[in-house]
PDB file of N, CA and C in Angstrom:
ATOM      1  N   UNK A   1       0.829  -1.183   0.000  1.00  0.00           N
ATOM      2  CA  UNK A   1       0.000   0.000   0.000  1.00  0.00           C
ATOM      3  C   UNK A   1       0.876   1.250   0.000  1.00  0.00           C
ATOM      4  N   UNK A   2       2.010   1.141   0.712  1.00  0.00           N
ATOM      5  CA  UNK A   2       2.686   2.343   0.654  1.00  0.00           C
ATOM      6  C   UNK A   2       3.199   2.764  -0.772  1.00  0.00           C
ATOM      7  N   UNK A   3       3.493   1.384  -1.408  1.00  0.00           N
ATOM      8  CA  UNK A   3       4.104   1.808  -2.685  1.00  0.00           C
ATOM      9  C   UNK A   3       2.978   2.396  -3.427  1.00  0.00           C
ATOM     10  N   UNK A   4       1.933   2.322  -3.556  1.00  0.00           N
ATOM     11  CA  UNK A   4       1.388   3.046  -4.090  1.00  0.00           C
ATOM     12  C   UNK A   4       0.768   4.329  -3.816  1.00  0.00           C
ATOM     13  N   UNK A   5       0.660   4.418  -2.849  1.00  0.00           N
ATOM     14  CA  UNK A   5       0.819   5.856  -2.261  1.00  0.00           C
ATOM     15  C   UNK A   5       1.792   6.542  -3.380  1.00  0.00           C
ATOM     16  N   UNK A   6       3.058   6.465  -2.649  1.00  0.00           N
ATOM     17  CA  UNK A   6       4.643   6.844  -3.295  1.00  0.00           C
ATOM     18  C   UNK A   6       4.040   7.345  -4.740  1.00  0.00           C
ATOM     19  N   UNK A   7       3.819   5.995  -5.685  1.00  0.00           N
ATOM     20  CA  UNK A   7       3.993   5.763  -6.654  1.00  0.00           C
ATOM     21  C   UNK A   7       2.521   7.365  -7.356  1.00  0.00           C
ATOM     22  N   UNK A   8       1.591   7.294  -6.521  1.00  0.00           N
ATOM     23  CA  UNK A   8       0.697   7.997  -6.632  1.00  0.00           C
ATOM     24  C   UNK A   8       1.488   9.691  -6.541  1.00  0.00           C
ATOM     25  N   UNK A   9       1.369   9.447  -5.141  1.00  0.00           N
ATOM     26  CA  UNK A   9       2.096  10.968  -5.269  1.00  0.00           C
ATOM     27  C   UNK A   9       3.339  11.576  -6.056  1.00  0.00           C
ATOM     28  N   UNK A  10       4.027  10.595  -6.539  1.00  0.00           N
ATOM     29  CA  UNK A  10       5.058  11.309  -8.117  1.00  0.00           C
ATOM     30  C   UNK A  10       4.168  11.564  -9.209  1.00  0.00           C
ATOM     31  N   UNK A  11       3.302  10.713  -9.422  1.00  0.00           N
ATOM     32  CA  UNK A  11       2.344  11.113 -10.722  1.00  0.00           C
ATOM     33  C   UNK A  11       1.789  12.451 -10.553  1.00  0.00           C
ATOM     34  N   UNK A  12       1.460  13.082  -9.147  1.00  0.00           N
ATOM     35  CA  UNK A  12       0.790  14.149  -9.427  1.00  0.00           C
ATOM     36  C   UNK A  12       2.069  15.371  -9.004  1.00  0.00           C
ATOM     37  N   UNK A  13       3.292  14.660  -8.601  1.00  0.00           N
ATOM     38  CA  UNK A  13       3.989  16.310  -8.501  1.00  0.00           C
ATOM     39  C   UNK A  13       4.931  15.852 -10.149  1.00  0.00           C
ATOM     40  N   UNK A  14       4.495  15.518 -10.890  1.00  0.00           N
ATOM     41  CA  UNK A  14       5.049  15.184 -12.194  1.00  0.00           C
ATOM     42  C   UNK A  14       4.662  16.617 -12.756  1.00  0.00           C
ATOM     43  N   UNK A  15       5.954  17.191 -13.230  1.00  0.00           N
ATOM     44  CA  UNK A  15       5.628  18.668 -14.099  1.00  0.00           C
ATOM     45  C   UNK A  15       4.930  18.750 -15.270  1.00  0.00           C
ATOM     46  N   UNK A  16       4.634  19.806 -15.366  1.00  0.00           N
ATOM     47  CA  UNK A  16       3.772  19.801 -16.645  1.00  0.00           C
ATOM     48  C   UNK A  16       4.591  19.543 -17.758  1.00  0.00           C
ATOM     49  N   UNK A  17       4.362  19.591 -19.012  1.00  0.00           N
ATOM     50  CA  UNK A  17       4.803  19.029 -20.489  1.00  0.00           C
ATOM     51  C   UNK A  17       4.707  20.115 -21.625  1.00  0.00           C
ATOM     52  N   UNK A  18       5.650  20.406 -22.163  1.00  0.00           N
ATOM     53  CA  UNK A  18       5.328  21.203 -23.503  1.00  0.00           C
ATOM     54  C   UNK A  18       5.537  20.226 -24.577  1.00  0.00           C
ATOM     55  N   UNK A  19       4.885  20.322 -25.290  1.00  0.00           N
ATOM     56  CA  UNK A  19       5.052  19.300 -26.609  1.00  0.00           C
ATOM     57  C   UNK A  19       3.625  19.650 -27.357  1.00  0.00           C
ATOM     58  N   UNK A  20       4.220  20.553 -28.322  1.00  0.00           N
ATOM     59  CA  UNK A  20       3.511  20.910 -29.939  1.00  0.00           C
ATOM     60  C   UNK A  20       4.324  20.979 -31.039  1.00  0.00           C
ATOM     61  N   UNK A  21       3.620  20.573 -32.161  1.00  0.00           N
ATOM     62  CA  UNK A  21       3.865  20.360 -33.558  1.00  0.00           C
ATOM     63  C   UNK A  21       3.694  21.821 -33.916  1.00  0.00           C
ATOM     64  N   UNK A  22       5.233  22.316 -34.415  1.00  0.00           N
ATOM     65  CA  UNK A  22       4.905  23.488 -35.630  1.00  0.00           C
ATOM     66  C   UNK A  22       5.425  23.512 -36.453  1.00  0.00           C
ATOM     67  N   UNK A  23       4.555  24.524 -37.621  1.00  0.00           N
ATOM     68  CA  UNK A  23       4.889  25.160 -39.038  1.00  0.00           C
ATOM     69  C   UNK A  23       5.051  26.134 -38.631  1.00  0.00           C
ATOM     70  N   UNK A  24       6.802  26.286 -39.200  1.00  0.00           N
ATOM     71  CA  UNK A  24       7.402  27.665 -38.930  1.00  0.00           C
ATOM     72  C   UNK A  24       8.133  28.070 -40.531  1.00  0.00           C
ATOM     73  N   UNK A  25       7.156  29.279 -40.960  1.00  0.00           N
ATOM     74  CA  UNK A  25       7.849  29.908 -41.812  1.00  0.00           C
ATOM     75  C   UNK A  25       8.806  30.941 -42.023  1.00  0.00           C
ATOM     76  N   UNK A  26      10.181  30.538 -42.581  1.00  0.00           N
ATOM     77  CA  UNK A  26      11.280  31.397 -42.560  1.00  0.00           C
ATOM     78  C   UNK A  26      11.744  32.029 -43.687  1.00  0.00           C
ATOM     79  N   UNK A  27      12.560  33.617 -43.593  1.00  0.00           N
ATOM     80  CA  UNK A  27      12.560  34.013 -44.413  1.00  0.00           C
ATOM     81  C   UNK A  27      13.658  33.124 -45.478  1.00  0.00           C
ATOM     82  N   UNK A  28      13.660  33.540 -46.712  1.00  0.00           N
ATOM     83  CA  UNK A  28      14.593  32.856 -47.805  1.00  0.00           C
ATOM     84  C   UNK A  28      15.792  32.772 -47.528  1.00  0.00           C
ATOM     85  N   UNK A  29      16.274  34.158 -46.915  1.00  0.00           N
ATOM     86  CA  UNK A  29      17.587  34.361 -46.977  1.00  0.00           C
ATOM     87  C   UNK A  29      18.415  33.456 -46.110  1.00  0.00           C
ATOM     88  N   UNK A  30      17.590  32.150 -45.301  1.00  0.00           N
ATOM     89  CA  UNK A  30      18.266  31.114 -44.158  1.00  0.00           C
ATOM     90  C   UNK A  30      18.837  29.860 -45.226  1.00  0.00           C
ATOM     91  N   UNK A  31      20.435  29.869 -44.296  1.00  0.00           N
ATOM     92  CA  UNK A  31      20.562  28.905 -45.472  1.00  0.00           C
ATOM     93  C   UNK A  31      20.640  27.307 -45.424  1.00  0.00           C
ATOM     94  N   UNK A  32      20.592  27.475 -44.481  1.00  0.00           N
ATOM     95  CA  UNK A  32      20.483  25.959 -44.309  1.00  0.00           C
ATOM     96  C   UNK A  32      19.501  25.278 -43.145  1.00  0.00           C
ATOM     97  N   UNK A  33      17.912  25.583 -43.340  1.00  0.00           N
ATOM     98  CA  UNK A  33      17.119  25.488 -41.672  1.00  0.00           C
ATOM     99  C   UNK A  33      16.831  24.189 -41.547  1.00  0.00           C
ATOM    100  N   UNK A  34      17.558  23.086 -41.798  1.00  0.00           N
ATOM    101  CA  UNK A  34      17.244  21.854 -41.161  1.00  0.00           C
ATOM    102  C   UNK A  34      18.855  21.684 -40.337  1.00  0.00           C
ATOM    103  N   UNK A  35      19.851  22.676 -40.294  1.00  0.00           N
ATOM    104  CA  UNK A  35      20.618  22.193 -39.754  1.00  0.00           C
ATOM    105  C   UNK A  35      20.476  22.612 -37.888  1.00  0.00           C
ATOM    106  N   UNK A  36      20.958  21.647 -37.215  1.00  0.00           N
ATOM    107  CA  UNK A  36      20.588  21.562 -35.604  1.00  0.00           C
ATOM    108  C   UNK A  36      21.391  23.100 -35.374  1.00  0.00           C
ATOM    109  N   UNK A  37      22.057  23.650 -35.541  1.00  0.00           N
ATOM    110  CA  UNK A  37      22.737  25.061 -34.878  1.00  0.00           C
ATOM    111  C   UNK A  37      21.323  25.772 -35.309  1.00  0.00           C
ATOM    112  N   UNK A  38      21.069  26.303 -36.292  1.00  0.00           N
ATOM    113  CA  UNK A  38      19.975  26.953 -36.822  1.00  0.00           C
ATOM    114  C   UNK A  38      18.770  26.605 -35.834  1.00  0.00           C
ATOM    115  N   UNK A  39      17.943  25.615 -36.032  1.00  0.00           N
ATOM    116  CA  UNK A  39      17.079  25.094 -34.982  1.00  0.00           C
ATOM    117  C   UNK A  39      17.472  25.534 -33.288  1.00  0.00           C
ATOM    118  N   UNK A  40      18.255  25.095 -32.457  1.00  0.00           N
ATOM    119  CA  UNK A  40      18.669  25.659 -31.279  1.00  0.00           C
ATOM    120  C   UNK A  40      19.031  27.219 -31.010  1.00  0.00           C
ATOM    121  N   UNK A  41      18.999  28.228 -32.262  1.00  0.00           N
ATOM    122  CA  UNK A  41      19.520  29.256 -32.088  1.00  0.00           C
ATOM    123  C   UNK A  41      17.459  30.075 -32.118  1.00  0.00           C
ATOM    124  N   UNK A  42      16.824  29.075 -33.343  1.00  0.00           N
ATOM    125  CA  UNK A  42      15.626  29.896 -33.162  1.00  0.00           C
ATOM    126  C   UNK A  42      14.934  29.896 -31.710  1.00  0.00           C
ATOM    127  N   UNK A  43      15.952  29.011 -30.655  1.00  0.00           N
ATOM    128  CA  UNK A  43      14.865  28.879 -29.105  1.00  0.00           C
ATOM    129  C   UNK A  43      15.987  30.297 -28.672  1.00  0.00           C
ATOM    130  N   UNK A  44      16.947  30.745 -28.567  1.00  0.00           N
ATOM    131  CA  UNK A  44      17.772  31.784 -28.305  1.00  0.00           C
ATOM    132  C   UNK A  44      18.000  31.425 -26.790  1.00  0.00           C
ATOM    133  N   UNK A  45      17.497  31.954 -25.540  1.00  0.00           N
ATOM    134  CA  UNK A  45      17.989  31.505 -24.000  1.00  0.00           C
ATOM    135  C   UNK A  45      16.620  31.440 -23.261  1.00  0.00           C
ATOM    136  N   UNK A  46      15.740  29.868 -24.350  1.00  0.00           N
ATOM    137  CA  UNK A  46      15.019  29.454 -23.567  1.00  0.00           C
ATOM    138  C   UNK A  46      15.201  27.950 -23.349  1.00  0.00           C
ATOM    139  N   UNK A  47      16.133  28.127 -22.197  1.00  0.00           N
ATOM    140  CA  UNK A  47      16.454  26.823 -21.224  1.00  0.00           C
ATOM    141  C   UNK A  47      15.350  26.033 -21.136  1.00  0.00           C
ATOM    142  N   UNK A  48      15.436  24.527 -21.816  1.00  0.00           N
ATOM    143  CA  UNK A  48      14.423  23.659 -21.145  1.00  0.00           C
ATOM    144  C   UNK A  48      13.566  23.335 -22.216  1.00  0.00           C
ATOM    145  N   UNK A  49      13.553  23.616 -23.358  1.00  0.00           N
ATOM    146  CA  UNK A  49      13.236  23.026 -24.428  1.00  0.00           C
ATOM    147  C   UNK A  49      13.840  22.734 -25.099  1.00  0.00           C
ATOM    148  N   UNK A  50      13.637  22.062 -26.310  1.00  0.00           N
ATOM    149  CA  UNK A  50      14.396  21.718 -27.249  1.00  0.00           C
ATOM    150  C   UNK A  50      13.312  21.562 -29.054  1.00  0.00           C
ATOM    151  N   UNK A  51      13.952  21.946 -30.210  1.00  0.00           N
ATOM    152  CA  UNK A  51      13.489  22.055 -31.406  1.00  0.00           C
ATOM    153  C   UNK A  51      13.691  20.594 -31.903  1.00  0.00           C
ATOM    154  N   UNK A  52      13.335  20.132 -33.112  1.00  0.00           N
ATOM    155  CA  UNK A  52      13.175  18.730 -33.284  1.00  0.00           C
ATOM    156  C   UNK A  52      12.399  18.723 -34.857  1.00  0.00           C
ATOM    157  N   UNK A  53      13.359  18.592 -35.660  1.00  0.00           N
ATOM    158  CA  UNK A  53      12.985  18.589 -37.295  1.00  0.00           C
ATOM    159  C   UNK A  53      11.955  17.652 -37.390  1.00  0.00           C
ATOM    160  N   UNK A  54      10.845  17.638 -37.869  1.00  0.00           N
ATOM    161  CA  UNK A  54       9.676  16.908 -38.415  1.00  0.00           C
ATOM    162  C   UNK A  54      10.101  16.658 -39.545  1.00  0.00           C
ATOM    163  N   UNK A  55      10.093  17.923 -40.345  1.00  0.00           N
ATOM    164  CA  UNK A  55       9.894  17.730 -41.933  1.00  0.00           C
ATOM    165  C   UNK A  55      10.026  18.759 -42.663  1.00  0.00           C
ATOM    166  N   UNK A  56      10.309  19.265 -43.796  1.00  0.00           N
ATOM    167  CA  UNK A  56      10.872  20.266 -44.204  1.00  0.00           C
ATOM    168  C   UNK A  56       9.672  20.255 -46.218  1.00  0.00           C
ATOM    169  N   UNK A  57       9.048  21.813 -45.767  1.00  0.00           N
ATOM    170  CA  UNK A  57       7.978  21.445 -46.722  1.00  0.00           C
ATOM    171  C   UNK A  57       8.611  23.008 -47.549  1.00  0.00           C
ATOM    172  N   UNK A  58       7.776  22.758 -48.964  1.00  0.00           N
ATOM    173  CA  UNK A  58       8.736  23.716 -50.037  1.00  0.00           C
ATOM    174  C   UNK A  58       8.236  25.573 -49.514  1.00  0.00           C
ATOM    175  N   UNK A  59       9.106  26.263 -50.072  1.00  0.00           N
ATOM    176  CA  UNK A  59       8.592  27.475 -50.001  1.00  0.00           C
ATOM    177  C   UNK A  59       9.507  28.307 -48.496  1.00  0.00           C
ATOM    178  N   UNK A  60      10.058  27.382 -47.848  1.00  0.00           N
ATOM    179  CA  UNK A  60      11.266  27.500 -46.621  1.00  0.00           C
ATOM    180  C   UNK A  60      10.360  27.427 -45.349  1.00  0.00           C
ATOM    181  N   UNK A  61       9.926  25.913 -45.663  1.00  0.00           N
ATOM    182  CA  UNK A  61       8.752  26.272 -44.124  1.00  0.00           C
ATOM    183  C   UNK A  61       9.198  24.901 -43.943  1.00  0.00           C
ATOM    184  N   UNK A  62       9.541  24.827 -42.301  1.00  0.00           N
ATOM    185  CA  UNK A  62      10.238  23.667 -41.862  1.00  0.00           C
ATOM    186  C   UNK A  62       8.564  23.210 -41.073  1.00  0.00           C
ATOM    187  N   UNK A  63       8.662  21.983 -40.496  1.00  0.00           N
ATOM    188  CA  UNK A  63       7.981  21.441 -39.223  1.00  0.00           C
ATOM    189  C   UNK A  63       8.337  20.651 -38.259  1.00  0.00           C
ATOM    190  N   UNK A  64       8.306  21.440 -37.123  1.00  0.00           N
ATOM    191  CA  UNK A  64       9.424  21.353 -36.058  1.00  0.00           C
ATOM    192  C   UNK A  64       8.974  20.876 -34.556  1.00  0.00           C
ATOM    193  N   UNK A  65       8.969  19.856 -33.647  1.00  0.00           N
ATOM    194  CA  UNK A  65       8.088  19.692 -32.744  1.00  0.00           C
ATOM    195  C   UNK A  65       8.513  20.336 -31.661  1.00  0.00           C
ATOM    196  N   UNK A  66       8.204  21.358 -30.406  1.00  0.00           N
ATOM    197  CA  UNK A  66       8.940  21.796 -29.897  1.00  0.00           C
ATOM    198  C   UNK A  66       8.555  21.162 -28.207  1.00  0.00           C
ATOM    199  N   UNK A  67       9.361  20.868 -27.130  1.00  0.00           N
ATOM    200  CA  UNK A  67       9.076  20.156 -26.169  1.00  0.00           C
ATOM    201  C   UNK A  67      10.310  20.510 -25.317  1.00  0.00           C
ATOM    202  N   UNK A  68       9.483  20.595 -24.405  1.00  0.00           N
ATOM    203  CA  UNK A  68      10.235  21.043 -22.844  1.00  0.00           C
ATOM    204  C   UNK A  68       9.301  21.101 -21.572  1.00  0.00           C
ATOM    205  N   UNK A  69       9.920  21.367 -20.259  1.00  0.00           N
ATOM    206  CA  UNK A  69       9.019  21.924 -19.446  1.00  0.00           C
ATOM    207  C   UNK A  69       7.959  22.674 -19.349  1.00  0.00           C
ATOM    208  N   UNK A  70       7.285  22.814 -18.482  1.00  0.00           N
ATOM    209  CA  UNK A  70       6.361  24.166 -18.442  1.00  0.00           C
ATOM    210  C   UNK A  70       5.143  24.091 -18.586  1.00  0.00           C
ATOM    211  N   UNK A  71       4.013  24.578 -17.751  1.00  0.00           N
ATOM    212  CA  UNK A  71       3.003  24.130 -18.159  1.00  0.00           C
ATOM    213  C   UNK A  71       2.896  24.999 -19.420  1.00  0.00           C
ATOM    214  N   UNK A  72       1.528  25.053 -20.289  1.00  0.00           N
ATOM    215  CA  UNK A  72       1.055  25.317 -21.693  1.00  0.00           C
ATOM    216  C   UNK A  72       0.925  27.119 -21.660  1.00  0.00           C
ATOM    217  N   UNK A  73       0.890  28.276 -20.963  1.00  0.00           N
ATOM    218  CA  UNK A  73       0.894  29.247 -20.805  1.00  0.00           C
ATOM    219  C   UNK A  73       2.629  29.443 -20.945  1.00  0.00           C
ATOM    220  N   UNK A  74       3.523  28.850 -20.510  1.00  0.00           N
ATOM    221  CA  UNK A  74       5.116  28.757 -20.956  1.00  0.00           C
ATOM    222  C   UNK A  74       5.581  28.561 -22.054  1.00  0.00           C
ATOM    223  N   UNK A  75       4.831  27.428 -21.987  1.00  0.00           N
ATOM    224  CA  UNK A  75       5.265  26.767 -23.654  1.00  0.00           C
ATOM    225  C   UNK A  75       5.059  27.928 -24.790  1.00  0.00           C
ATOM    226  N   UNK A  76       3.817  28.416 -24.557  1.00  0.00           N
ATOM    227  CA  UNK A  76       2.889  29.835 -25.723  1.00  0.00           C
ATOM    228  C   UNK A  76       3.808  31.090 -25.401  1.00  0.00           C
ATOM    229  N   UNK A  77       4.565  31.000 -24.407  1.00  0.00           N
ATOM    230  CA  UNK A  77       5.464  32.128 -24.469  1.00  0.00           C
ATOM    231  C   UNK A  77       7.257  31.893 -25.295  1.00  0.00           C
ATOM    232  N   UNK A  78       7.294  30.913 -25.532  1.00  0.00           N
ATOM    233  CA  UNK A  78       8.348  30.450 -26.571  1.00  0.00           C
ATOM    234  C   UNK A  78       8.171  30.253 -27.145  1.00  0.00           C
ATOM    235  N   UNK A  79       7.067  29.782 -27.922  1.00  0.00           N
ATOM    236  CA  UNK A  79       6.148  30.496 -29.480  1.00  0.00           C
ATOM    237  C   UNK A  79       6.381  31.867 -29.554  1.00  0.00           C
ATOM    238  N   UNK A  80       6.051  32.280 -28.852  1.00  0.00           N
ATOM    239  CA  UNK A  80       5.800  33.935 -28.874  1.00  0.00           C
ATOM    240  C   UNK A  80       7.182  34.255 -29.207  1.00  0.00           C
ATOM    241  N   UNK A  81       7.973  33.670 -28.512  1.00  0.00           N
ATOM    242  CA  UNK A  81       9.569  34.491 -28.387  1.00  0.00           C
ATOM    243  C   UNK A  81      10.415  34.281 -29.808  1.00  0.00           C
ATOM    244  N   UNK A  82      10.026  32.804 -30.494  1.00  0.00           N
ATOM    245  CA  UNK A  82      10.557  32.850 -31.534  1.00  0.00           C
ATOM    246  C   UNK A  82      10.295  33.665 -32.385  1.00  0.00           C
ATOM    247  N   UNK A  83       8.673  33.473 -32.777  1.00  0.00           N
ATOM    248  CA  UNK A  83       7.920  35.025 -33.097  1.00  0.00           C
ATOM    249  C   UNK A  83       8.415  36.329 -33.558  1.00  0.00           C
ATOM    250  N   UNK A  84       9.351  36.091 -32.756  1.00  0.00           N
ATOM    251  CA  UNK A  84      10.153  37.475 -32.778  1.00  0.00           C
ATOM    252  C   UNK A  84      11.433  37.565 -33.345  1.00  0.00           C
ATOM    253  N   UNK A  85      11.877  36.447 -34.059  1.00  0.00           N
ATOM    254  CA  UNK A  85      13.054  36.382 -34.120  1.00  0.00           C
ATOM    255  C   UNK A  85      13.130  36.960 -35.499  1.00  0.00           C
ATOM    256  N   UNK A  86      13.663  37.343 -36.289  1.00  0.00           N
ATOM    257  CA  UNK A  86      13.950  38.110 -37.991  1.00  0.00           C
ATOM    258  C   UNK A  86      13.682  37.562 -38.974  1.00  0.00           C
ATOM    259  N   UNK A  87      14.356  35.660 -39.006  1.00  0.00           N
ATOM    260  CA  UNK A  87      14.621  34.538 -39.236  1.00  0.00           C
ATOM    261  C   UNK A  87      13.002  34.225 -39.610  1.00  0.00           C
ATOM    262  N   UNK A  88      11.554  34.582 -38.919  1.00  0.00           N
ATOM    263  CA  UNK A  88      10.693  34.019 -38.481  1.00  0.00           C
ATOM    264  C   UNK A  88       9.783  34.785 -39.304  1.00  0.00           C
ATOM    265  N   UNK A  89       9.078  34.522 -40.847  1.00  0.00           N
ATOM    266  CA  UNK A  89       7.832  34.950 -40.801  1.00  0.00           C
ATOM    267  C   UNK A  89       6.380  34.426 -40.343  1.00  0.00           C
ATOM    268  N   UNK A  90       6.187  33.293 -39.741  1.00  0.00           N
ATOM    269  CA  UNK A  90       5.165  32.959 -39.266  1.00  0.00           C
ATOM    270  C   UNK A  90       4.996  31.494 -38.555  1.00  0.00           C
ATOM    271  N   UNK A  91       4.366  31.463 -37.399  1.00  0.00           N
ATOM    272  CA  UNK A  91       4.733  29.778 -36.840  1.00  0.00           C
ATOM    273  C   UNK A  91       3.056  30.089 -36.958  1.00  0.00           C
ATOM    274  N   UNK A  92       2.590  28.574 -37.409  1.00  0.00           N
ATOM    275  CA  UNK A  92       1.322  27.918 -36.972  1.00  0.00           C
ATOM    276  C   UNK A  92       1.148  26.915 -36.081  1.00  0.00           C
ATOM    277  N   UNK A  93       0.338  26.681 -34.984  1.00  0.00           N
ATOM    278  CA  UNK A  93       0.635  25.431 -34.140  1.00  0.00           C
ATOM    279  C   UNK A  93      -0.579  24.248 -34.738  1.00  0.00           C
ATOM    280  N   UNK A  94       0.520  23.662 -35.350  1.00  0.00           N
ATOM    281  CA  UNK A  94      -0.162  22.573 -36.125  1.00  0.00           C
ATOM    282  C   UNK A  94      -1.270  21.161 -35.293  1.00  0.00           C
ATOM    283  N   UNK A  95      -0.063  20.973 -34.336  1.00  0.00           N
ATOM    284  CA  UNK A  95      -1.083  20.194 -33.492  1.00  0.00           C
ATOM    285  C   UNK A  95      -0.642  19.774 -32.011  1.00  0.00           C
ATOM    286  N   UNK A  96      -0.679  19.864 -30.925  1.00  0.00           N
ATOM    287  CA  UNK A  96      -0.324  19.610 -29.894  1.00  0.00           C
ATOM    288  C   UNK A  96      -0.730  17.831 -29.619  1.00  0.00           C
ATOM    289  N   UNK A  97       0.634  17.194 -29.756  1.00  0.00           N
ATOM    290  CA  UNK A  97       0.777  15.775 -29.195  1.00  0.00           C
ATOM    291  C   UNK A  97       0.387  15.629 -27.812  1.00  0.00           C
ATOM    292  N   UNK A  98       0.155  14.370 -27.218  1.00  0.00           N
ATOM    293  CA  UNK A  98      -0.405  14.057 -26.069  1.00  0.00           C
ATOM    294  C   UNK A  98       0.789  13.481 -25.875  1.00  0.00           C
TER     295      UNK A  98
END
């Protein structure tokens, strides 16, 4: 019985999850956006996620899954932040994985 107690109470102090699917459109002038420096530079100094090539569709629009900590109000703020980056004309959030 105790073990499940235990086993109970990690499930609920278990942190929240970021993990969504995006289409991120970049400008032309990037020259190489499936390479991993490129990808890690569009998170800039947000510790705790990480970018993750899906698939790379024509016109310079990658799809990229992005996952880290945080509950989902965090996660939408590193959307936001890439958002901002020069590199970035438009992210769509394609679909949030379970």
């Amino acid at each position: 019985m105790l073990a499940a107690v235990l086993v109970s109470n990690i499930a609920v102090a278990s942190p929240a999850v970021c993990n969504m699917r995006l289409s991120v459109e970049l400008t032309p002038d990037v020259p190489n956006p499936v390479d991993s420096g490129f990808l890690s530079s569009l998170l800039s100094n947000q510790a705790g996620y990480r970018l993750t090539l899906q698939g790379w569709r024509p016109g310079s629009v990658i799809v990229i899954e992005l996952t880290g900590s945080g509950p989902d109000p965090r996660c939408q703020d590193v959307v936001e932040a890439m958002r901002k980056d020069g590199r970035v004309l438009s992210i769509h959030v394609d679909q949030e994985p379970s």
